[in-house]
ModelCIF file with pLDDT and N, C-alpha, C, O atoms, coordinates in Angstrom:
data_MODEL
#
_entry.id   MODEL 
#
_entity.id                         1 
_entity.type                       polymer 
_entity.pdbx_number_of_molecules   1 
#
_entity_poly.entity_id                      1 
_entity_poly.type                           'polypeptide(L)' 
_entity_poly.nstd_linkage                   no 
_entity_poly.nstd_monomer                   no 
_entity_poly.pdbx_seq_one_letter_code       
;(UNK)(UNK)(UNK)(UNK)(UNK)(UNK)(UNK)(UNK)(UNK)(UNK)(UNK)(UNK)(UNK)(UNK)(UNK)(UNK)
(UNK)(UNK)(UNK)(UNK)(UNK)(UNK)(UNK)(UNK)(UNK)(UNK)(UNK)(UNK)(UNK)(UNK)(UNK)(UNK)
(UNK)
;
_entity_poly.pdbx_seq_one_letter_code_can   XXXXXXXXXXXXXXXXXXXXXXXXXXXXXXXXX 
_entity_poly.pdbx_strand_id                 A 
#
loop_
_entity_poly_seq.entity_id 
_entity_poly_seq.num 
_entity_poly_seq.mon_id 
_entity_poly_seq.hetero 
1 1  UNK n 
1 2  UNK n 
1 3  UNK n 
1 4  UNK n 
1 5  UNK n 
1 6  UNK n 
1 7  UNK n 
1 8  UNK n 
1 9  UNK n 
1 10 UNK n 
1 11 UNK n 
1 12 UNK n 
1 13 UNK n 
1 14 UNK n 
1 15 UNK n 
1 16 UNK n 
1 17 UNK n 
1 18 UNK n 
1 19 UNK n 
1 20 UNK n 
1 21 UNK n 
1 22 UNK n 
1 23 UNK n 
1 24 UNK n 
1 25 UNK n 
1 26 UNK n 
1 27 UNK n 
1 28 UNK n 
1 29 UNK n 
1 30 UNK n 
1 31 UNK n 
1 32 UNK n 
1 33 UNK n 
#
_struct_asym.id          A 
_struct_asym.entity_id   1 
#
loop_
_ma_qa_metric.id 
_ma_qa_metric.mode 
_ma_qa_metric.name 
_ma_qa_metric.software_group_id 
_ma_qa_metric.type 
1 global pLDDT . pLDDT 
2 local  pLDDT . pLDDT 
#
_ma_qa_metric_global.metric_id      1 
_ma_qa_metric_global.metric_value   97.91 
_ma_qa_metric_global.model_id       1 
_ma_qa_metric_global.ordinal_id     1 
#
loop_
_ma_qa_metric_local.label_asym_id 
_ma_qa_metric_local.label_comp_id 
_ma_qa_metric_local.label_seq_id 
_ma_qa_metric_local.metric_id 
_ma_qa_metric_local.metric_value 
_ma_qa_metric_local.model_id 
_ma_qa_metric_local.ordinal_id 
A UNK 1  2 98.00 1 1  
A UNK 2  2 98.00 1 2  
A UNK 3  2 98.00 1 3  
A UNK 4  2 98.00 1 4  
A UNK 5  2 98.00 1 5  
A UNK 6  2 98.00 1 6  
A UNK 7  2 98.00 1 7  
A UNK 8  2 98.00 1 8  
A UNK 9  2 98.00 1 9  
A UNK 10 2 98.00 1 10 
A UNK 11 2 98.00 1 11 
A UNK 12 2 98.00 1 12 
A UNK 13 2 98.00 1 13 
A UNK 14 2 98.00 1 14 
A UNK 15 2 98.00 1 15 
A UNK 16 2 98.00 1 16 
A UNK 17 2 98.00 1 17 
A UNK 18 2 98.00 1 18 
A UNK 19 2 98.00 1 19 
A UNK 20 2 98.00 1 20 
A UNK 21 2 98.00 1 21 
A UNK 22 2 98.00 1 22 
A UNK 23 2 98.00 1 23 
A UNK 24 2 98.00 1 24 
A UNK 25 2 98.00 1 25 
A UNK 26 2 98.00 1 26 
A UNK 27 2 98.00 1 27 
A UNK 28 2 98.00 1 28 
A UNK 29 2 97.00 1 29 
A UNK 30 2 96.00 1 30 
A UNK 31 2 98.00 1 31 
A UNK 32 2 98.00 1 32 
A UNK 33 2 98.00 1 33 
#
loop_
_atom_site.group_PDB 
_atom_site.id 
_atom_site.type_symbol 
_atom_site.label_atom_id 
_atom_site.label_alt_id 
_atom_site.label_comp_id 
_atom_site.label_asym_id 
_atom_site.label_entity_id 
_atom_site.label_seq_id 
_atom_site.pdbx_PDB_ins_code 
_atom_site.Cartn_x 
_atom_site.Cartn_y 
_atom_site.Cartn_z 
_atom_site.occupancy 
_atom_site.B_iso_or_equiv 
_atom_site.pdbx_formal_charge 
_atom_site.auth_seq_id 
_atom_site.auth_comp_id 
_atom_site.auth_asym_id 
_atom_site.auth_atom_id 
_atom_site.pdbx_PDB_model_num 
ATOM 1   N N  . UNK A 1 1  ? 95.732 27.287 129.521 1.00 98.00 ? 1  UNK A N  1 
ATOM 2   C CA . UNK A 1 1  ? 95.701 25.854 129.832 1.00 98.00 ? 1  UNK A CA 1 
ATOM 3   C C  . UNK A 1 1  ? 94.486 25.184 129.209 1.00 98.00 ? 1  UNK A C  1 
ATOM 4   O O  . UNK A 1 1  ? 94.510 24.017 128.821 1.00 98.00 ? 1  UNK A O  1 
ATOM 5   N N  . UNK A 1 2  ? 93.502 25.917 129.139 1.00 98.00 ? 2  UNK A N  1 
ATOM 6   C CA . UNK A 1 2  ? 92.076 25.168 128.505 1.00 98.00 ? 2  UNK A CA 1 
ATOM 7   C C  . UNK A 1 2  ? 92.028 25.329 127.354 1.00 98.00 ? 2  UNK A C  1 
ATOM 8   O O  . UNK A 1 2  ? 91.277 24.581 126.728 1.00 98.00 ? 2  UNK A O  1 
ATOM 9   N N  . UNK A 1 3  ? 92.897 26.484 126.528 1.00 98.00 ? 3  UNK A N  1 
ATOM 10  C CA . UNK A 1 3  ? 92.903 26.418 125.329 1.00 98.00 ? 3  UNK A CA 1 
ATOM 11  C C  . UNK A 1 3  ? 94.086 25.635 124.717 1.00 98.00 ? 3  UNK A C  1 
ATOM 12  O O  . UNK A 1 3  ? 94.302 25.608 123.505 1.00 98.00 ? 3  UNK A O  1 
ATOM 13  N N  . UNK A 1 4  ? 94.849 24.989 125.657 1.00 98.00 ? 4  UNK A N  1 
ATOM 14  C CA . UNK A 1 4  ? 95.838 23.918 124.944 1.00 98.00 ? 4  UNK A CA 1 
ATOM 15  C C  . UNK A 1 4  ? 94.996 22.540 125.333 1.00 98.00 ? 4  UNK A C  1 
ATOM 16  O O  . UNK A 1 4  ? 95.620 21.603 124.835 1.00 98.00 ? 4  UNK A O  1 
ATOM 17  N N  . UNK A 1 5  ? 93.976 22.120 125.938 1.00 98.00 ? 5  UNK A N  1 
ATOM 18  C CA . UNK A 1 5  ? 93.011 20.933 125.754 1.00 98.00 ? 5  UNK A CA 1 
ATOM 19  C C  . UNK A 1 5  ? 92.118 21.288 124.792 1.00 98.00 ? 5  UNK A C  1 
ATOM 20  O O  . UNK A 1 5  ? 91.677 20.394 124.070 1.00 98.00 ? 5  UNK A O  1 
ATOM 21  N N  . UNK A 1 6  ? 91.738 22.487 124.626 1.00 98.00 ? 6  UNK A N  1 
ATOM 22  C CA . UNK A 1 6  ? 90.558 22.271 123.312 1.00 98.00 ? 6  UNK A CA 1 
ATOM 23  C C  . UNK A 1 6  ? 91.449 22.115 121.981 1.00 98.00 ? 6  UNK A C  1 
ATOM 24  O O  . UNK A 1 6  ? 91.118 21.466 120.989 1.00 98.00 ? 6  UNK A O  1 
ATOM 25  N N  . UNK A 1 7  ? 92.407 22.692 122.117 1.00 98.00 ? 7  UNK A N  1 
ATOM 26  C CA . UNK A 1 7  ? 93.035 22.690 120.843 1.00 98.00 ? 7  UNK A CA 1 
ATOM 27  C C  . UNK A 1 7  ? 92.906 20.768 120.481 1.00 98.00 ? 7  UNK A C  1 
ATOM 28  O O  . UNK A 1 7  ? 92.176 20.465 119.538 1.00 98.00 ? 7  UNK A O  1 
ATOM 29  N N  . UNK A 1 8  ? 93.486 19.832 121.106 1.00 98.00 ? 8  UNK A N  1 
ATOM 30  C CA . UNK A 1 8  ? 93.536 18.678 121.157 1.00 98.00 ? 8  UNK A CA 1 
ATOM 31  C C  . UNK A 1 8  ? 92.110 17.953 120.877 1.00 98.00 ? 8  UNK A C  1 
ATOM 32  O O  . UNK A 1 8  ? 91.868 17.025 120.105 1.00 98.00 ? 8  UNK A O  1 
ATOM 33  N N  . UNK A 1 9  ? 91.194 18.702 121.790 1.00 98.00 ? 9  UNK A N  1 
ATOM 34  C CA . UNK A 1 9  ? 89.540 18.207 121.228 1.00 98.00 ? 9  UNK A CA 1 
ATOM 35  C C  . UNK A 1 9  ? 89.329 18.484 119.907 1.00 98.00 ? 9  UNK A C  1 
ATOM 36  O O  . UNK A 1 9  ? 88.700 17.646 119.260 1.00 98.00 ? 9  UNK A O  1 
ATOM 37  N N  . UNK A 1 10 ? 89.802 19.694 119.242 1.00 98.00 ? 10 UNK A N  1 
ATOM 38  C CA . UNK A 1 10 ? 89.603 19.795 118.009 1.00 98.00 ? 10 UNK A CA 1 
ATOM 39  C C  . UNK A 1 10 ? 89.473 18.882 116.642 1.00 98.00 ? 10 UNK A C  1 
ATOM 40  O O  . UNK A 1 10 ? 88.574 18.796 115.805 1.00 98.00 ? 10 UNK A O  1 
ATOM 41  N N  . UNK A 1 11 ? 91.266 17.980 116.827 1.00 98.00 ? 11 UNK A N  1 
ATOM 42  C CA . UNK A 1 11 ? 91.290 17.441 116.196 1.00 98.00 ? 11 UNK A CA 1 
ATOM 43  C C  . UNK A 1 11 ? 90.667 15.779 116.672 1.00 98.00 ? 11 UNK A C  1 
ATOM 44  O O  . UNK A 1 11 ? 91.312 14.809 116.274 1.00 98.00 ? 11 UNK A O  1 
ATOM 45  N N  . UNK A 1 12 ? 89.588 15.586 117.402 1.00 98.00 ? 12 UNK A N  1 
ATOM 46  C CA . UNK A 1 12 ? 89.195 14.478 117.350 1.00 98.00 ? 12 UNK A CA 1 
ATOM 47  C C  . UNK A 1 12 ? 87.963 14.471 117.534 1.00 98.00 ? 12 UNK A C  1 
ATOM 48  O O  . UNK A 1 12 ? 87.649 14.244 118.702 1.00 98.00 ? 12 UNK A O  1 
ATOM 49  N N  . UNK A 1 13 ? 86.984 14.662 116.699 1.00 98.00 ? 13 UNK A N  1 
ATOM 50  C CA . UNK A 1 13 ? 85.801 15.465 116.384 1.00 98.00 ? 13 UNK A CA 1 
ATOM 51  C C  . UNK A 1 13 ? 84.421 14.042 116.951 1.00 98.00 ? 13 UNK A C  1 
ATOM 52  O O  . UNK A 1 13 ? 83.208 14.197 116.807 1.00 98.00 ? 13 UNK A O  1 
ATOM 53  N N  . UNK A 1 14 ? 84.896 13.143 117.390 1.00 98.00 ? 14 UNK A N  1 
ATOM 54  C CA . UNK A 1 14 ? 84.098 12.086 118.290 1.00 98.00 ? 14 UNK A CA 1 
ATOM 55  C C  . UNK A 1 14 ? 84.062 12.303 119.457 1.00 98.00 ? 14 UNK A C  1 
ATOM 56  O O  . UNK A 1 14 ? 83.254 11.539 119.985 1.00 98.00 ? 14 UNK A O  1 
ATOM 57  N N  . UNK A 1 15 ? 84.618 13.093 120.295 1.00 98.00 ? 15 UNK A N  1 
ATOM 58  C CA . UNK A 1 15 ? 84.565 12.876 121.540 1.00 98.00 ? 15 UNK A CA 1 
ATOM 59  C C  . UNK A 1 15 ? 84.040 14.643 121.897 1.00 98.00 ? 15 UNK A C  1 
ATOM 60  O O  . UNK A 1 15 ? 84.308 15.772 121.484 1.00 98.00 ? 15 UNK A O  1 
ATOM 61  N N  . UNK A 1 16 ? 83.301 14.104 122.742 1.00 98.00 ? 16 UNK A N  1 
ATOM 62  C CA . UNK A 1 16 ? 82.060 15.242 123.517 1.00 98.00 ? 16 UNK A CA 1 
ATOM 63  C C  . UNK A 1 16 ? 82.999 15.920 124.906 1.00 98.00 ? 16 UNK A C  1 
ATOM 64  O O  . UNK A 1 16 ? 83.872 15.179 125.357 1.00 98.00 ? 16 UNK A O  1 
ATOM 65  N N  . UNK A 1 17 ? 82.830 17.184 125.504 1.00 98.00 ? 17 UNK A N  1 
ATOM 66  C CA . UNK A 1 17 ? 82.858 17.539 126.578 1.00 98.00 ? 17 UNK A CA 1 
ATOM 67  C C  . UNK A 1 17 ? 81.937 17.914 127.570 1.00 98.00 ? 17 UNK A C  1 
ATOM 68  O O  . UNK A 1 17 ? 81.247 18.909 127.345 1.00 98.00 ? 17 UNK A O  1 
ATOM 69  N N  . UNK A 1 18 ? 81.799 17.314 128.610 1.00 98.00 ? 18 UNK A N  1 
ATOM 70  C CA . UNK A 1 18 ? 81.193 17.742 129.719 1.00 98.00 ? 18 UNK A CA 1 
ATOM 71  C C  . UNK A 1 18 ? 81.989 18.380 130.859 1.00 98.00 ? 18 UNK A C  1 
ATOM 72  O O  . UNK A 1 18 ? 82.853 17.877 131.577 1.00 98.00 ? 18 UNK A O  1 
ATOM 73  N N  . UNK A 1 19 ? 81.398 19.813 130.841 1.00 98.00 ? 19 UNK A N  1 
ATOM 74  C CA . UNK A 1 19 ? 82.175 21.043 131.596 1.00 98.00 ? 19 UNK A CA 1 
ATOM 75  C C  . UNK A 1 19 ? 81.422 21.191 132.608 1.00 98.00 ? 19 UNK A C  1 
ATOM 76  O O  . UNK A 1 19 ? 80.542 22.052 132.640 1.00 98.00 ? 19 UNK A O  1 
ATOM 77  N N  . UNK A 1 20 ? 81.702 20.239 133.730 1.00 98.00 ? 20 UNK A N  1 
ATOM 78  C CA . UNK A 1 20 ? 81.649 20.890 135.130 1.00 98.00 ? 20 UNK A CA 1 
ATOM 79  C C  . UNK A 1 20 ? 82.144 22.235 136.044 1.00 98.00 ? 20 UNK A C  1 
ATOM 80  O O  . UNK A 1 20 ? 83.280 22.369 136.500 1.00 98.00 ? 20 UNK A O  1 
ATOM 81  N N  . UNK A 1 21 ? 81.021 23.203 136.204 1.00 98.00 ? 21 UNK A N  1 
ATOM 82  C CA . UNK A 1 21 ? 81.578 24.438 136.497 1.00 98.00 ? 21 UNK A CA 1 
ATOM 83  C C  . UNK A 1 21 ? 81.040 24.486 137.656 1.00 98.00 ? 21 UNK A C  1 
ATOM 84  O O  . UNK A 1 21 ? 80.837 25.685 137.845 1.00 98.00 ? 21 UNK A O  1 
ATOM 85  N N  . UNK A 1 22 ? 80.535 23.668 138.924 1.00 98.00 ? 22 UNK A N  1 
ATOM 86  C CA . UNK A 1 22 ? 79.955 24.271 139.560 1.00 98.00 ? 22 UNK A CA 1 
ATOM 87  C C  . UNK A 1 22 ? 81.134 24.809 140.442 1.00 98.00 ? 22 UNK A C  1 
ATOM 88  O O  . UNK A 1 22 ? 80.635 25.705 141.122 1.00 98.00 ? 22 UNK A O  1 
ATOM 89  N N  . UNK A 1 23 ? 81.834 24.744 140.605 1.00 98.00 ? 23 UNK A N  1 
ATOM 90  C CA . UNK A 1 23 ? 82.704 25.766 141.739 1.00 98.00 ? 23 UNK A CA 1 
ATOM 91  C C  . UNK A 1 23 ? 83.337 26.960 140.560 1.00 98.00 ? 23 UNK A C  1 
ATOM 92  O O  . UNK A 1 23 ? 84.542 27.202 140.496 1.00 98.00 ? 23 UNK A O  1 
ATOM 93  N N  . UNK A 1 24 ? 82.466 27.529 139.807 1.00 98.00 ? 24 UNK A N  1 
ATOM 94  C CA . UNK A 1 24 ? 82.666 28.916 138.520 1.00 98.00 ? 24 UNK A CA 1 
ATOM 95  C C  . UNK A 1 24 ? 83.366 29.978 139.816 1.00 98.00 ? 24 UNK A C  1 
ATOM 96  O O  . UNK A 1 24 ? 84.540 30.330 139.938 1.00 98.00 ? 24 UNK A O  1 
ATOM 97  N N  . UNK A 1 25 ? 82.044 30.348 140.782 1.00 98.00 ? 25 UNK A N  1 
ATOM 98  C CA . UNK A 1 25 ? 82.621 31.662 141.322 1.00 98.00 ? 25 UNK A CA 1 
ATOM 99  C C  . UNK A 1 25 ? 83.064 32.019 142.333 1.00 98.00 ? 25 UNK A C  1 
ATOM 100 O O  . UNK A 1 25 ? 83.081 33.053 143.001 1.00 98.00 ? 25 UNK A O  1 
ATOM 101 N N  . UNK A 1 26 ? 83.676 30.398 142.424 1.00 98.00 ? 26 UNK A N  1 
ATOM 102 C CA . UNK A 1 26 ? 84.639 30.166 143.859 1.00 98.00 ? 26 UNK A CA 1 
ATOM 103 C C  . UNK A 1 26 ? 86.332 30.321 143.149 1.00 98.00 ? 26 UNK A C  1 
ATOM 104 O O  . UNK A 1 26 ? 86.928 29.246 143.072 1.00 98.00 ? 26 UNK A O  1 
ATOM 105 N N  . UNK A 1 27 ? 86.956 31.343 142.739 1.00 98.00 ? 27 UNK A N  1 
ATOM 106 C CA . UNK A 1 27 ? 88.093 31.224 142.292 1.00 98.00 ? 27 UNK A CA 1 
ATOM 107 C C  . UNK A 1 27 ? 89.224 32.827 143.704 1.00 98.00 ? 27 UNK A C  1 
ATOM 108 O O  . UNK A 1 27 ? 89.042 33.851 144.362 1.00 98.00 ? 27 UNK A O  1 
ATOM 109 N N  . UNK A 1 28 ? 89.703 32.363 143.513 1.00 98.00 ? 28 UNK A N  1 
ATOM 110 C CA . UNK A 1 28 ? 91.144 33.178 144.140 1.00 98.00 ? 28 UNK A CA 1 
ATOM 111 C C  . UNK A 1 28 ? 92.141 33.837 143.401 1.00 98.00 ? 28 UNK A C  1 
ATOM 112 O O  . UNK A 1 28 ? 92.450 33.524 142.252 1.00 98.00 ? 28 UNK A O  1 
ATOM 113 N N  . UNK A 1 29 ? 92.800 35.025 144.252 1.00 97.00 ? 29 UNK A N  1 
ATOM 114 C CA . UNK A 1 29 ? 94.352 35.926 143.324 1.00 97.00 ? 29 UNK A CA 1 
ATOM 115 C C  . UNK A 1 29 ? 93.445 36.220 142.565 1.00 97.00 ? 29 UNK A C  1 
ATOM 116 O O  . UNK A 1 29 ? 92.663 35.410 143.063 1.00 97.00 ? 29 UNK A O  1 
ATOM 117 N N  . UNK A 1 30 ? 92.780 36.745 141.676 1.00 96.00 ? 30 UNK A N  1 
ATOM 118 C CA . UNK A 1 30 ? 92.250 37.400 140.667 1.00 96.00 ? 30 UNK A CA 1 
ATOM 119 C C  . UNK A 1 30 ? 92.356 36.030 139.345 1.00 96.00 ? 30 UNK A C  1 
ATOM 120 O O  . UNK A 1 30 ? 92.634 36.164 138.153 1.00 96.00 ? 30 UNK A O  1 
ATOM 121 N N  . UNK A 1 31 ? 92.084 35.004 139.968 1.00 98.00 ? 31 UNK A N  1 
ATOM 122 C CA . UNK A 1 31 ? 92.353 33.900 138.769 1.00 98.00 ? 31 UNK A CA 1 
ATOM 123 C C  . UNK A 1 31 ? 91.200 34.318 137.938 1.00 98.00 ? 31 UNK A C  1 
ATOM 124 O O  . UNK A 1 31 ? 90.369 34.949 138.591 1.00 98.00 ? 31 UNK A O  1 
ATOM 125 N N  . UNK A 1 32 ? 90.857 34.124 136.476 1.00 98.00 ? 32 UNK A N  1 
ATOM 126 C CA . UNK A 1 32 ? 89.724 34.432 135.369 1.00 98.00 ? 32 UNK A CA 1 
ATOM 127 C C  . UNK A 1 32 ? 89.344 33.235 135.335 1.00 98.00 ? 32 UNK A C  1 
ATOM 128 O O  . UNK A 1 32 ? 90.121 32.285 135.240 1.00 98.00 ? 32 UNK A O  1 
ATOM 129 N N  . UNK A 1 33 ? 88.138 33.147 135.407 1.00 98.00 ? 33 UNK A N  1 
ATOM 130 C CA . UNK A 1 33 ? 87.403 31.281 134.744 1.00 98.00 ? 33 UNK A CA 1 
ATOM 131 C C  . UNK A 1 33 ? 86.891 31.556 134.079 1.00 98.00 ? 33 UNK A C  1 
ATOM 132 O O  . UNK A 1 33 ? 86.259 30.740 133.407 1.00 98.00 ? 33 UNK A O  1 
#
């Protein structure tokens, strides 16, 4: 899923991301973040 939004950031090389992680090592089911 995050690599079908970066793919999209790719091609628009103006716009910045800010990656809010603070809930990183609050995840469930064995989800990967």
């Amino acid at each position: 899923e995050m690599k079908a939004l970066t793919d999209v950031l790719l091609k628009h090389p103006h716009v910045w991301i800010m990656s809010d992680d603070m809930y990183e090592h609050l995840v469930y089911d064995d989800f990967k973040f």
